[in-house]
N, C-alpha and C. Protein backbone atom coordinates (compact mmCIF):
# COMPACT_ATOMS: atom_id res chain seq x y z
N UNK A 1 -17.07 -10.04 -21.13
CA UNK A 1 -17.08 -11.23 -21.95
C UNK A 1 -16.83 -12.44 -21.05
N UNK A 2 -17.79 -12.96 -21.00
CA UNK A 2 -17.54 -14.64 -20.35
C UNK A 2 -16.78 -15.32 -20.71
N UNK A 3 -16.01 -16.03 -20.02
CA UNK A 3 -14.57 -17.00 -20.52
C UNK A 3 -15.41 -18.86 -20.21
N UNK A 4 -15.61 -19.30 -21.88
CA UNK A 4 -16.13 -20.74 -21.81
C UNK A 4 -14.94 -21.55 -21.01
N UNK A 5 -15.70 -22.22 -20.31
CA UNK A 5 -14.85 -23.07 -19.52
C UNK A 5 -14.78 -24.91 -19.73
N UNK A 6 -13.45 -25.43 -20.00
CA UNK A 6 -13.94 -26.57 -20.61
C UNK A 6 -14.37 -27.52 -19.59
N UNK A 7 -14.92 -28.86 -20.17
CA UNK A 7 -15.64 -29.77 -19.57
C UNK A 7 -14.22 -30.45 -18.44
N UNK A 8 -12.93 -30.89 -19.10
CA UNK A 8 -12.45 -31.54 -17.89
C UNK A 8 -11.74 -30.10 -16.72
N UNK A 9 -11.70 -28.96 -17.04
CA UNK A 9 -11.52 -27.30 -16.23
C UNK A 9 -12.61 -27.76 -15.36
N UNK A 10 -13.63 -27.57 -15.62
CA UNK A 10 -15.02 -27.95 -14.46
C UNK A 10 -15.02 -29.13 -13.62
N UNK A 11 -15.00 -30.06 -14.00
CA UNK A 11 -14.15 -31.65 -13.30
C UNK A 11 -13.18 -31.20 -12.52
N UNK A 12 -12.09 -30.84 -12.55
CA UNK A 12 -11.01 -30.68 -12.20
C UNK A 12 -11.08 -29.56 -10.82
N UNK A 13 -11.79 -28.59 -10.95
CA UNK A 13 -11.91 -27.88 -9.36
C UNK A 13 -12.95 -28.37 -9.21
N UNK A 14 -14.27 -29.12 -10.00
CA UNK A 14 -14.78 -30.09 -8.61
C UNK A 14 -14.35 -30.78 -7.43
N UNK A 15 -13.25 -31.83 -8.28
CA UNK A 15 -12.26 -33.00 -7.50
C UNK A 15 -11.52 -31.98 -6.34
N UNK A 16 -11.01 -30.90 -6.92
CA UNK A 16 -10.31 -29.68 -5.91
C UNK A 16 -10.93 -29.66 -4.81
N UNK A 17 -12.26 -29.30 -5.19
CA UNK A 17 -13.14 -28.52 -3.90
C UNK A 17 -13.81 -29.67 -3.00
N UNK A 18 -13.82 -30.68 -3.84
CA UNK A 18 -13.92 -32.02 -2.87
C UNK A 18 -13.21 -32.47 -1.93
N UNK A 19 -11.73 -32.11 -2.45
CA UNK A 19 -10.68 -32.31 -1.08
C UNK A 19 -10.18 -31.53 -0.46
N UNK A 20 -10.84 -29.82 -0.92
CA UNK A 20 -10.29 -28.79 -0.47
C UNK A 20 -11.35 -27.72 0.05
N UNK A 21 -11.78 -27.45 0.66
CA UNK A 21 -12.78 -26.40 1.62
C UNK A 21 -12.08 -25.21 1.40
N UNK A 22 -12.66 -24.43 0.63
CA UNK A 22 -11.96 -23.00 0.40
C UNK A 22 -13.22 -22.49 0.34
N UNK A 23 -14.51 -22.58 1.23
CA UNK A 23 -15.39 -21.73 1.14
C UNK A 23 -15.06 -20.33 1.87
N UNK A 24 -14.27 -20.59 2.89
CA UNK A 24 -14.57 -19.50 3.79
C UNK A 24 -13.04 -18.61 3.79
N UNK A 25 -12.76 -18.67 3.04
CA UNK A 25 -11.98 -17.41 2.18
C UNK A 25 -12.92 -16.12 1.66
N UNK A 26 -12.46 -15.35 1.34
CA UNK A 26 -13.34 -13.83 0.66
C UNK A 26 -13.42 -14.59 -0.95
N UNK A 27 -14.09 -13.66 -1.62
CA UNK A 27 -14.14 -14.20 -2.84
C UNK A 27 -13.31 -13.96 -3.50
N UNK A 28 -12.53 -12.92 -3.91
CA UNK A 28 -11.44 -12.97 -4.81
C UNK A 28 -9.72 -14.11 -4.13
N UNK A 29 -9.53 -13.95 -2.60
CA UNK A 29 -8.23 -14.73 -2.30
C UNK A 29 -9.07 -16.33 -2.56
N UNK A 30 -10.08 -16.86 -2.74
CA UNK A 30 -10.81 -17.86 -2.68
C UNK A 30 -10.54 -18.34 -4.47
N UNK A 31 -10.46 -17.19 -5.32
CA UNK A 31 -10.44 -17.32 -6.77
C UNK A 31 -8.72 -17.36 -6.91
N UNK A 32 -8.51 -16.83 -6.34
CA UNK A 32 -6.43 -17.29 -6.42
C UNK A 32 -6.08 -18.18 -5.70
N UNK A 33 -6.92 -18.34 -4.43
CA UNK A 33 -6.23 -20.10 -4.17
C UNK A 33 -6.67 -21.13 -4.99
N UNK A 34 -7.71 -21.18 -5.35
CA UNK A 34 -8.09 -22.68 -5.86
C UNK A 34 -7.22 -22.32 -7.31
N UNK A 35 -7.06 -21.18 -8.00
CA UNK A 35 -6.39 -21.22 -9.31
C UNK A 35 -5.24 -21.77 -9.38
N UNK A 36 -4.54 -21.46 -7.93
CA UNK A 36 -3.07 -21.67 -8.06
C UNK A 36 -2.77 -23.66 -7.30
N UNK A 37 -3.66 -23.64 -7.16
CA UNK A 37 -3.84 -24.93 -6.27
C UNK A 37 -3.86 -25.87 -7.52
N UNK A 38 -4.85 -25.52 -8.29
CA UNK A 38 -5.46 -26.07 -9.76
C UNK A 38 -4.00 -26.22 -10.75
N UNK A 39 -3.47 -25.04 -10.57
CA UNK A 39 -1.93 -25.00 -11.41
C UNK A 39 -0.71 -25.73 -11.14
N UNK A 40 -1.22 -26.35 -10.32
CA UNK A 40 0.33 -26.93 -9.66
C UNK A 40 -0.24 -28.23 -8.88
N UNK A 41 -1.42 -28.79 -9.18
CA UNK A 41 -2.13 -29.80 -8.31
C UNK A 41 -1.40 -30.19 -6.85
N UNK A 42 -1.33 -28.81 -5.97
CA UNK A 42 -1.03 -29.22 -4.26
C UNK A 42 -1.60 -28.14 -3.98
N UNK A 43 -2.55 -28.82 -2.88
CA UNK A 43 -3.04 -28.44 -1.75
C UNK A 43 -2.38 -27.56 -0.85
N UNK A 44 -1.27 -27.78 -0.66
CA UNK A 44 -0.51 -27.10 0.28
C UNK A 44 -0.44 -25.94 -0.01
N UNK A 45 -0.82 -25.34 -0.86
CA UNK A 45 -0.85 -23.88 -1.58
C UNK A 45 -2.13 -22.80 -0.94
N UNK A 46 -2.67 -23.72 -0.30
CA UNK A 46 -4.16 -23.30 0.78
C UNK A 46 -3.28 -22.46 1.81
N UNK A 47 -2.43 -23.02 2.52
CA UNK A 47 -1.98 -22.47 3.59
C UNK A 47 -0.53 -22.27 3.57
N UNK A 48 0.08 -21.96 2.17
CA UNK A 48 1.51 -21.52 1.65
C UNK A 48 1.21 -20.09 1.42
N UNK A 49 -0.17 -19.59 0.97
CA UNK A 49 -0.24 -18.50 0.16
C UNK A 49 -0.58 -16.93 1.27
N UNK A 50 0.05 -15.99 0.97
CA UNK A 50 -0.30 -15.25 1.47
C UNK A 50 -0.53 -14.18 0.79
N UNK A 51 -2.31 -13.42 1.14
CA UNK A 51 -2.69 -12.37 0.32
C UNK A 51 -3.63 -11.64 0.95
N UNK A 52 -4.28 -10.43 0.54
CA UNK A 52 -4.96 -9.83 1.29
C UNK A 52 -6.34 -9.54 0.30
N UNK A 53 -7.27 -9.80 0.87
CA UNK A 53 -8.16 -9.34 0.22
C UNK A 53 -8.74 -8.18 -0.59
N UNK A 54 -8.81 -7.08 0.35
CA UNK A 54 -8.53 -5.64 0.13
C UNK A 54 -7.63 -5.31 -1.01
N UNK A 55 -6.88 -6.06 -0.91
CA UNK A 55 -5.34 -5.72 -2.13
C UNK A 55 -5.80 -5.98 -3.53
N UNK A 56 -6.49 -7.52 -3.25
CA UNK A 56 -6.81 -8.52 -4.87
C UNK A 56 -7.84 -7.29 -5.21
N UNK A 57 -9.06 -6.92 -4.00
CA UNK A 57 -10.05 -6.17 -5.13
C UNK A 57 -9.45 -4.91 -5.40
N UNK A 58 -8.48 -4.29 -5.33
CA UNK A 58 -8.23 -2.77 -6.03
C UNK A 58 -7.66 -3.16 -7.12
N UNK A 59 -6.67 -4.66 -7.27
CA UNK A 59 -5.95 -4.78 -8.25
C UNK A 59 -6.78 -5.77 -9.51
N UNK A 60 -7.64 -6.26 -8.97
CA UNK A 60 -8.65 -6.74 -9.39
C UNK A 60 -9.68 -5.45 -10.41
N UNK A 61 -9.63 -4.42 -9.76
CA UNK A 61 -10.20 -3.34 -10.84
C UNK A 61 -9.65 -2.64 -11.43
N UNK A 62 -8.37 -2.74 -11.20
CA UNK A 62 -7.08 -2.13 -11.79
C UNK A 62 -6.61 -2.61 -13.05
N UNK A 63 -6.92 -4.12 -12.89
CA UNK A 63 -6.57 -4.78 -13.72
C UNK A 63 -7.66 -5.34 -15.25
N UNK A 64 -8.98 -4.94 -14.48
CA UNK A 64 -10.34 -4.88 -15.61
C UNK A 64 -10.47 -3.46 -16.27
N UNK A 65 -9.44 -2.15 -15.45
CA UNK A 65 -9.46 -0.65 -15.92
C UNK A 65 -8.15 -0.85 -17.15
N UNK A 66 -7.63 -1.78 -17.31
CA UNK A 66 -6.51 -1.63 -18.15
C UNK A 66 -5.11 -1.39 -17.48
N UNK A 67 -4.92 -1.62 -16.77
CA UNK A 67 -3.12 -1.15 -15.90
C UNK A 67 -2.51 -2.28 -16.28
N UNK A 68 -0.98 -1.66 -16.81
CA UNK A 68 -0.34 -2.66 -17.39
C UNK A 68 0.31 -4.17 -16.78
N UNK A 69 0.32 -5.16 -17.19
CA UNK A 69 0.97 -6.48 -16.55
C UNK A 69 1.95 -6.45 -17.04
N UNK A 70 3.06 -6.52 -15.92
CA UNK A 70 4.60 -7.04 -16.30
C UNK A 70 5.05 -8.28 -15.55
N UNK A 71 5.57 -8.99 -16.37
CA UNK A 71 6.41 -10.39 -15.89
C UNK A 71 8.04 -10.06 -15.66
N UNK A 72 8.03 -11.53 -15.17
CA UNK A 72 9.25 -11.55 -15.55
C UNK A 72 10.35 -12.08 -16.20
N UNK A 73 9.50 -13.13 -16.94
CA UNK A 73 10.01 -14.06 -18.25
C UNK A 73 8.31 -14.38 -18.78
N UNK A 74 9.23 -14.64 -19.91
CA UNK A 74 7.84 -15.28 -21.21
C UNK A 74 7.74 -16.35 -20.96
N UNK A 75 7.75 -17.14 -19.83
CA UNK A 75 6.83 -18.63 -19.23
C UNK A 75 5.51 -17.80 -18.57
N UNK A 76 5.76 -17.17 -17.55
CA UNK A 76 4.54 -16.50 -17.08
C UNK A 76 3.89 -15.58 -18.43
N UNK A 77 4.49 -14.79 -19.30
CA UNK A 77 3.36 -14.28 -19.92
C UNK A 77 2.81 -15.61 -20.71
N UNK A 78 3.42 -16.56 -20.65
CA UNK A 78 2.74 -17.55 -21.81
C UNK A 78 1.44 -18.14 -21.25
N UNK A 79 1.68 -18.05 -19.47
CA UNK A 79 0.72 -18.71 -19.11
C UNK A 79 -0.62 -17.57 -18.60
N UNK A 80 -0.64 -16.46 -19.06
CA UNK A 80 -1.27 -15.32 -18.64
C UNK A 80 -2.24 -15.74 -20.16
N UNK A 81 -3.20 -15.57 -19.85
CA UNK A 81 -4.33 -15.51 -21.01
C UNK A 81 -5.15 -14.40 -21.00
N UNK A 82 -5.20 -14.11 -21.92
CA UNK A 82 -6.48 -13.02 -22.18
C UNK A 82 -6.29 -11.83 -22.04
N UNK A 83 -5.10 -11.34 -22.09
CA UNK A 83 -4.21 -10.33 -21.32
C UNK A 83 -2.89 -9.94 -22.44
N UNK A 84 -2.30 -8.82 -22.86
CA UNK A 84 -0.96 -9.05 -23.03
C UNK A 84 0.03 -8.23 -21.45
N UNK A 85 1.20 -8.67 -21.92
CA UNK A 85 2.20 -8.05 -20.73
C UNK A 85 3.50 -8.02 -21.31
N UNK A 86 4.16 -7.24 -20.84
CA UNK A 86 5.52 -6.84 -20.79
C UNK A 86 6.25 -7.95 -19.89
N UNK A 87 7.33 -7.76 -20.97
CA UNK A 87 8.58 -8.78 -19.99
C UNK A 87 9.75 -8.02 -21.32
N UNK A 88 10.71 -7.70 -20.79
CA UNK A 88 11.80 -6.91 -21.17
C UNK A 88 12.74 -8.01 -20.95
N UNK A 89 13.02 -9.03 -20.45
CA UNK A 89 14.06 -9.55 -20.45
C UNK A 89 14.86 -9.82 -21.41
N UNK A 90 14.54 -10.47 -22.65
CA UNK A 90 15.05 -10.45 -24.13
C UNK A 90 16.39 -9.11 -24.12
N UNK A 91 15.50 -7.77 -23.55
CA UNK A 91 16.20 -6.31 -23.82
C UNK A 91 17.28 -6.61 -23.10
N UNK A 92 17.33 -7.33 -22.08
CA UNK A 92 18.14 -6.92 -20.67
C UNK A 92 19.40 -7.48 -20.65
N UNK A 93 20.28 -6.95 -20.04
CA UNK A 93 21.93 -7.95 -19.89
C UNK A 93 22.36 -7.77 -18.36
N UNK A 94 23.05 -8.80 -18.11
CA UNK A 94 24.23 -8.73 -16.58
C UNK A 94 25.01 -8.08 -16.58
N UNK A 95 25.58 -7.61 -15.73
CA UNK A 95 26.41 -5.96 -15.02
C UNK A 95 26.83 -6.94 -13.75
N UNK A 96 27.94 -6.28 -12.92
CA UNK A 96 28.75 -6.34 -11.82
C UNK A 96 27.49 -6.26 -11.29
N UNK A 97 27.31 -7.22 -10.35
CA UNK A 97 26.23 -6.62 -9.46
C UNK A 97 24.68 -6.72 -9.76
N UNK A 98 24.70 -7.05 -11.43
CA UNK A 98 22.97 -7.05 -11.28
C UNK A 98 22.37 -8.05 -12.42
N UNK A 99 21.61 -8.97 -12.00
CA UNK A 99 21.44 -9.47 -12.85
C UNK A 99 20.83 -9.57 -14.35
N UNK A 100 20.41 -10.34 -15.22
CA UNK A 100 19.80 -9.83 -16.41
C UNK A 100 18.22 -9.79 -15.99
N UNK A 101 17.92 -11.01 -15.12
CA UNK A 101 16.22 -10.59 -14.74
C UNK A 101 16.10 -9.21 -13.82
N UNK A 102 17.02 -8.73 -12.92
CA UNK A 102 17.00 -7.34 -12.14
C UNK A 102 16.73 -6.35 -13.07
N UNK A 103 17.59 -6.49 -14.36
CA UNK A 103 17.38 -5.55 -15.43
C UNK A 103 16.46 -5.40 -16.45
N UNK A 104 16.09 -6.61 -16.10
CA UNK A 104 15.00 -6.51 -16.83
C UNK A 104 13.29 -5.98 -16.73
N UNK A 105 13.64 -5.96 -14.85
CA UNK A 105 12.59 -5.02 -14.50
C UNK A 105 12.84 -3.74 -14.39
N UNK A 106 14.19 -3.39 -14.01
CA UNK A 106 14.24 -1.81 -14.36
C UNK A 106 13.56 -1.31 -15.72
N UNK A 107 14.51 -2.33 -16.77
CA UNK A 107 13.51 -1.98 -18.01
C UNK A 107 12.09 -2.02 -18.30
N UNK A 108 11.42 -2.33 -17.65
CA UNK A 108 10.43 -2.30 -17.82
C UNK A 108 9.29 -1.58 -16.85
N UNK A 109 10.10 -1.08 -15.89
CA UNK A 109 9.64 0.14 -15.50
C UNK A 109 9.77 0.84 -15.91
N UNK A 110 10.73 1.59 -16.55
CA UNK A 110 11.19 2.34 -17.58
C UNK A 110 10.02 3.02 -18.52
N UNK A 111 9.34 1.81 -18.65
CA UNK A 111 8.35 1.80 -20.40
C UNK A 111 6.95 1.67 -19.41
N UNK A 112 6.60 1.07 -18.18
CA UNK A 112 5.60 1.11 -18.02
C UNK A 112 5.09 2.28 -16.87
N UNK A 113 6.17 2.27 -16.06
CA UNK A 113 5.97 4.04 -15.03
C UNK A 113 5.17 3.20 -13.56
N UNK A 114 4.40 4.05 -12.82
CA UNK A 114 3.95 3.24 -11.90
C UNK A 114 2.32 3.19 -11.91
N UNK A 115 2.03 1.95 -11.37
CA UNK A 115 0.43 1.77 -11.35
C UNK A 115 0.52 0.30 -12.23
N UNK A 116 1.19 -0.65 -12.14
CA UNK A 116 1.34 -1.78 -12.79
C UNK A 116 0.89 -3.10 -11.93
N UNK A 117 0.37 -3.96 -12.66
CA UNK A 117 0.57 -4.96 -12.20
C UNK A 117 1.86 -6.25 -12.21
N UNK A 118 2.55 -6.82 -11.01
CA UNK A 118 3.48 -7.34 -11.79
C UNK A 118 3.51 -8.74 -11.51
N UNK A 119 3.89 -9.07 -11.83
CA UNK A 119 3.94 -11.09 -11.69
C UNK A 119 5.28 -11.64 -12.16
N UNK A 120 5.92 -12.04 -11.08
CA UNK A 120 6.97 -12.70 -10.92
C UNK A 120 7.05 -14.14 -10.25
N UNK A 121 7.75 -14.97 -11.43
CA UNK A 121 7.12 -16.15 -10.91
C UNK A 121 8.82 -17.15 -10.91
N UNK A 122 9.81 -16.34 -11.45
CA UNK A 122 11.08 -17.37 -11.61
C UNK A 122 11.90 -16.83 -10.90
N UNK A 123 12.36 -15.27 -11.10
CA UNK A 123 13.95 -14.80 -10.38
C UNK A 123 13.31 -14.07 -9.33
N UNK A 124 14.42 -14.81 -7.88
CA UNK A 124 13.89 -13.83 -6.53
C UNK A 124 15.16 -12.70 -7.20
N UNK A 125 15.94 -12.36 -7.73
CA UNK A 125 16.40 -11.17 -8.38
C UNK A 125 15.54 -10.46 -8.55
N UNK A 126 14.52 -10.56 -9.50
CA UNK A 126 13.56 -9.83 -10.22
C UNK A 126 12.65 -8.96 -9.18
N UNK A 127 12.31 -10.10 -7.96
CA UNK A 127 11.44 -9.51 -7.04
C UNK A 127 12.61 -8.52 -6.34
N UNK A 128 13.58 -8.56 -6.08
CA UNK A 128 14.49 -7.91 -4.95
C UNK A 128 14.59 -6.35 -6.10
N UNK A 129 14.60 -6.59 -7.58
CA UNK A 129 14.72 -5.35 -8.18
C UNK A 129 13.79 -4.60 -8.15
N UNK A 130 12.57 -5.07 -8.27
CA UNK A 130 11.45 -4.63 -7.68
C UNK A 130 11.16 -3.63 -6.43
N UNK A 131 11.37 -4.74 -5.52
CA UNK A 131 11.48 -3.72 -4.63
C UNK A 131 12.27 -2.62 -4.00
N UNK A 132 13.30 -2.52 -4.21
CA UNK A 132 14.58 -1.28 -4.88
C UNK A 132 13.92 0.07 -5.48
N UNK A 133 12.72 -0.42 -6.14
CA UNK A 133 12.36 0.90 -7.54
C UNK A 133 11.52 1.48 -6.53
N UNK A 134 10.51 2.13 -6.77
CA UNK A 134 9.46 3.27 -6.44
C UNK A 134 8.43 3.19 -7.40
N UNK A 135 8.43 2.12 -7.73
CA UNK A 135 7.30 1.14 -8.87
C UNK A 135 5.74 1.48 -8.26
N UNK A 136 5.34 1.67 -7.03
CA UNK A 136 4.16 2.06 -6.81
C UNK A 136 3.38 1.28 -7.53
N UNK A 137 3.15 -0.11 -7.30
CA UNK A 137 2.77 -1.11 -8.03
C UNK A 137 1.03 -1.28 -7.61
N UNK A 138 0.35 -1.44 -8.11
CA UNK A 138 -0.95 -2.18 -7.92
C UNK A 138 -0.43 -3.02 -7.09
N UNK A 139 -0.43 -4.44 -7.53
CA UNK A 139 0.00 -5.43 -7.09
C UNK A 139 0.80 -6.47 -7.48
N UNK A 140 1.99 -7.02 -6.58
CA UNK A 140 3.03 -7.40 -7.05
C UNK A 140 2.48 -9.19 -6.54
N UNK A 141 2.45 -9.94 -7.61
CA UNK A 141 2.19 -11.27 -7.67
C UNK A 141 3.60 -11.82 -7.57
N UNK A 142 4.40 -12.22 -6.11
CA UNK A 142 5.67 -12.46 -6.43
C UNK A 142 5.95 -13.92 -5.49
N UNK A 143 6.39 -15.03 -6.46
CA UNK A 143 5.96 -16.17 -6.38
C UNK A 143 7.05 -16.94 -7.39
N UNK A 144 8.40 -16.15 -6.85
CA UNK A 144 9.66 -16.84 -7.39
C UNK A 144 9.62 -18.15 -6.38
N UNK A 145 9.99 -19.23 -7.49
CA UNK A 145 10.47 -20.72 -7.05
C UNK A 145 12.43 -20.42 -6.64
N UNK A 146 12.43 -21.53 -5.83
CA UNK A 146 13.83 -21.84 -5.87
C UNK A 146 14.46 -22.21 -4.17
N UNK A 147 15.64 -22.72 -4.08
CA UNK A 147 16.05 -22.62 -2.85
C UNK A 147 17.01 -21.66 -2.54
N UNK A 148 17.87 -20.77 -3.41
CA UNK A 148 17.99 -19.34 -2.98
C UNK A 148 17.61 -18.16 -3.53
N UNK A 149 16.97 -17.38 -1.89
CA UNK A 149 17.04 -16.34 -2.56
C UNK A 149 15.05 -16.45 -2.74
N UNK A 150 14.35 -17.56 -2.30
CA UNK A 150 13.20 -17.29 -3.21
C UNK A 150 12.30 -17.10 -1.76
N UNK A 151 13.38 -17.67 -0.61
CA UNK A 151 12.00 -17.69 0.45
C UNK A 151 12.69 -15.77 1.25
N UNK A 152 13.60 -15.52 0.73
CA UNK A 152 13.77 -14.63 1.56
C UNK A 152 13.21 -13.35 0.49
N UNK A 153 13.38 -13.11 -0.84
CA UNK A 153 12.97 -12.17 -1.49
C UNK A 153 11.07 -11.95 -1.24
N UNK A 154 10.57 -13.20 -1.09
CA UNK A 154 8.98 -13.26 -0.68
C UNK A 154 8.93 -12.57 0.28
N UNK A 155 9.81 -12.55 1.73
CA UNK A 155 9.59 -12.17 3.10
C UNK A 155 9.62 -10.83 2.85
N UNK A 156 10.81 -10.43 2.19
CA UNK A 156 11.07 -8.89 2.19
C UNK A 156 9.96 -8.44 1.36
N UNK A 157 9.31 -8.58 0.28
CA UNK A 157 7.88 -8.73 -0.09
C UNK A 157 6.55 -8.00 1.07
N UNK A 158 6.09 -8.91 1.27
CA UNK A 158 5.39 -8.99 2.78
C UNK A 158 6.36 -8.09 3.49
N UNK A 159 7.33 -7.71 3.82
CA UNK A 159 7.90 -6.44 5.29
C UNK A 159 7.49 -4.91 4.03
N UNK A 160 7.46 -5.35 2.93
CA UNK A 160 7.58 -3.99 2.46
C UNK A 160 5.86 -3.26 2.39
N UNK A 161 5.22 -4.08 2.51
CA UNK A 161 3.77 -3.21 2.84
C UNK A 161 3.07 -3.11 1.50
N UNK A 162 3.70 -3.41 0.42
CA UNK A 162 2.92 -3.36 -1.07
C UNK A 162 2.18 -4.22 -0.52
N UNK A 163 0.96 -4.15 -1.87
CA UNK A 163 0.16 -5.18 -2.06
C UNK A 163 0.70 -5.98 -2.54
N UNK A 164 0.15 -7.09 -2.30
CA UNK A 164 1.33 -8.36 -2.48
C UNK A 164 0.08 -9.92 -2.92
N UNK A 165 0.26 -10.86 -3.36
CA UNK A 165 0.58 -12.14 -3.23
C UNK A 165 1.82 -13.10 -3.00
N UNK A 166 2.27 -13.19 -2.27
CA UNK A 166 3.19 -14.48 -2.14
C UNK A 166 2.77 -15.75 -1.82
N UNK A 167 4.02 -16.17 -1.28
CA UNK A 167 3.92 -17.78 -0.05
C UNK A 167 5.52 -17.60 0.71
N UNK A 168 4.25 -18.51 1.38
CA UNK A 168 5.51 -18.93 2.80
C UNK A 168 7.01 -19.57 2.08
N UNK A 169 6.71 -20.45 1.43
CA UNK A 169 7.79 -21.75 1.04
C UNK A 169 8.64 -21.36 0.13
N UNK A 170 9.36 -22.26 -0.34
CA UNK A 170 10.49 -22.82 -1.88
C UNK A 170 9.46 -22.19 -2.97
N UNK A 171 8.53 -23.08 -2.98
CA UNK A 171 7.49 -23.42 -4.11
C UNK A 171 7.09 -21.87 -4.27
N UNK A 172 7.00 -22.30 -5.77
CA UNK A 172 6.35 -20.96 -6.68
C UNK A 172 6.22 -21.57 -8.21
N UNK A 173 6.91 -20.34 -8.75
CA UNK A 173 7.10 -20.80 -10.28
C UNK A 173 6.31 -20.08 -11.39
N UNK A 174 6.70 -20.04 -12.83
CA UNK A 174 5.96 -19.33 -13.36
C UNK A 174 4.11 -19.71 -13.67
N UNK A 175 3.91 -20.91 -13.69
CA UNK A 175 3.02 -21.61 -13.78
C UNK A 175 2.14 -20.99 -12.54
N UNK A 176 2.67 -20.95 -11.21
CA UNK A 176 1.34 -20.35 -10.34
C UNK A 176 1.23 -19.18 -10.35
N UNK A 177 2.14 -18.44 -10.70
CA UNK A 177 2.46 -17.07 -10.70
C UNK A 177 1.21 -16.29 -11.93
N UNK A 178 1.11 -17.24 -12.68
CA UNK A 178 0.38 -16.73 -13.90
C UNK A 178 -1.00 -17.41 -13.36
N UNK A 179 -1.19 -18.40 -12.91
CA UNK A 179 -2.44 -18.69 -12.54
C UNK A 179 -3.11 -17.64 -11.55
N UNK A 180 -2.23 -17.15 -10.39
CA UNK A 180 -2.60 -15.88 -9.51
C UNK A 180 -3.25 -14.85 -10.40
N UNK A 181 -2.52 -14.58 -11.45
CA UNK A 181 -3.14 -13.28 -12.04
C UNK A 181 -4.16 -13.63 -12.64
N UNK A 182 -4.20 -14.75 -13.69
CA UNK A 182 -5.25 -15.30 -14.34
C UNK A 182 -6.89 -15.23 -13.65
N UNK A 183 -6.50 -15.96 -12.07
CA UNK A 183 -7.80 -15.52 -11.27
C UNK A 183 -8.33 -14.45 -11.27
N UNK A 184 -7.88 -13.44 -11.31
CA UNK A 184 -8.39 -12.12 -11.02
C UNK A 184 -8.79 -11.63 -12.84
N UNK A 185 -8.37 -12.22 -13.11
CA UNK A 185 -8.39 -12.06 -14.71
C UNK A 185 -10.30 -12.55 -15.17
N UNK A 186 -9.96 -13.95 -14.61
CA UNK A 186 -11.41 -14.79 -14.88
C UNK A 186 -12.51 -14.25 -13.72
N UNK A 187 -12.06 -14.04 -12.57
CA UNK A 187 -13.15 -13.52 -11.62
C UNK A 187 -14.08 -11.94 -12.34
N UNK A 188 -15.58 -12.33 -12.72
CA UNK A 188 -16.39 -11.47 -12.79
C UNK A 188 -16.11 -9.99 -12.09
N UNK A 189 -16.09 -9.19 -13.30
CA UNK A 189 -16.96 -7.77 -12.75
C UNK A 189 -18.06 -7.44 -12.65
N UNK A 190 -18.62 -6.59 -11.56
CA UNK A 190 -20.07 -6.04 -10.97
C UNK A 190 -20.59 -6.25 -12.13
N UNK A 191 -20.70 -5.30 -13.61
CA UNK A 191 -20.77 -5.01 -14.51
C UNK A 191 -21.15 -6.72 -15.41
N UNK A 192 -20.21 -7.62 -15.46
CA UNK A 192 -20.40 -9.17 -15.82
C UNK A 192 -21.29 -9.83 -14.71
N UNK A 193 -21.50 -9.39 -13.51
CA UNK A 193 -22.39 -10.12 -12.88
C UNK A 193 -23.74 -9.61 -12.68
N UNK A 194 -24.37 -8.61 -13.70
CA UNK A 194 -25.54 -8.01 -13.89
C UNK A 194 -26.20 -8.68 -15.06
């Protein structure tokens, strides 16, 4: 199913691609930069972002085969379209030691098992619980904002060898976090491009 796209959406990564050269990216990290660029109007997100190509297309068919999306608050599922997802946080509470977003991905591994997609876009908690589990994730969209805790939970991210989207920086948030997935969401299958 084709996703209509509105008139100022089309304007808007014109003006992008006018000040931004993202031809020579692959095609799917090319469809998550300009999305997330588009979501947060900075540029700097060209050369903040780090992803692998190889990664986007397995999770990219992973994610058109039906494998579940989990967040990690209802800002990112709000900004996820076309899609539903899990976010357990509501379920979840603080403990000595762990927070309510940490728990809230346990919970929701719990209910979803492994082969997920996940998108984290607020608590570097969330990502650090993450990577703790044996989640065997598709791909982990992890793109917590903040000044602690958000540039180092990304790094450990990237050392852990999942498939990944991050960034270098502070900057994240639920807003790009959901635009990351969204791309892969709106990017055509073989199947839509016949």
């Amino acid at each position: 199913m084709n996703r209509i796209v509105h008139p100022i959406e089309q304007e808007s990564f014109r003006r992008l691609r006018a000040r931004l050269d993202t031809s020579h990216f692959p095609p799917l990290t090319r469809a998550v930069v300009e999305r997330v660029v588009h979501s947060a109007a900075d540029l700097e997100y060209a050369a903040d972002l780090v992803t692998d190509e190889g990664d986007l297309v397995k999770a990219h068919a992973a994610l058109h085969a039906g494998a579940p999306v989990v967040v990690d608050v209802e800002m990112v599922a709000a900004g996820i379209t076309r899609r539903e997802t899990v976010c357990r946080l509501r379920d979840a509470e603080s403990g000595p030691g762990l927070t309510r977003s940490a728990h809230a991905i346990r919970l929701a591994y719990e209910q979803v098992g492994p082969g997920a997609l996940w998108v984290i876009g607020n608590a570097p908690t969330a990502l650090e619980e993450l990577l703790r589990l044996d989640a065997s994730p598709v791909l982990v969209i992890g793109l917590p904002v903040g000044f602690v805790g958000a540039v180092e939970s990304k790094a450990a991210l990237r050392e852990s060898g999942l498939p990944a989207v991050s960034n270098v920086s502070e900057k994240g948030g639920s807003a790009v976090a959901a635009a990351a997935l969204n791309a892969l969401l709106y990017h055509p299958t073989s199947e839509e491009t016949l």
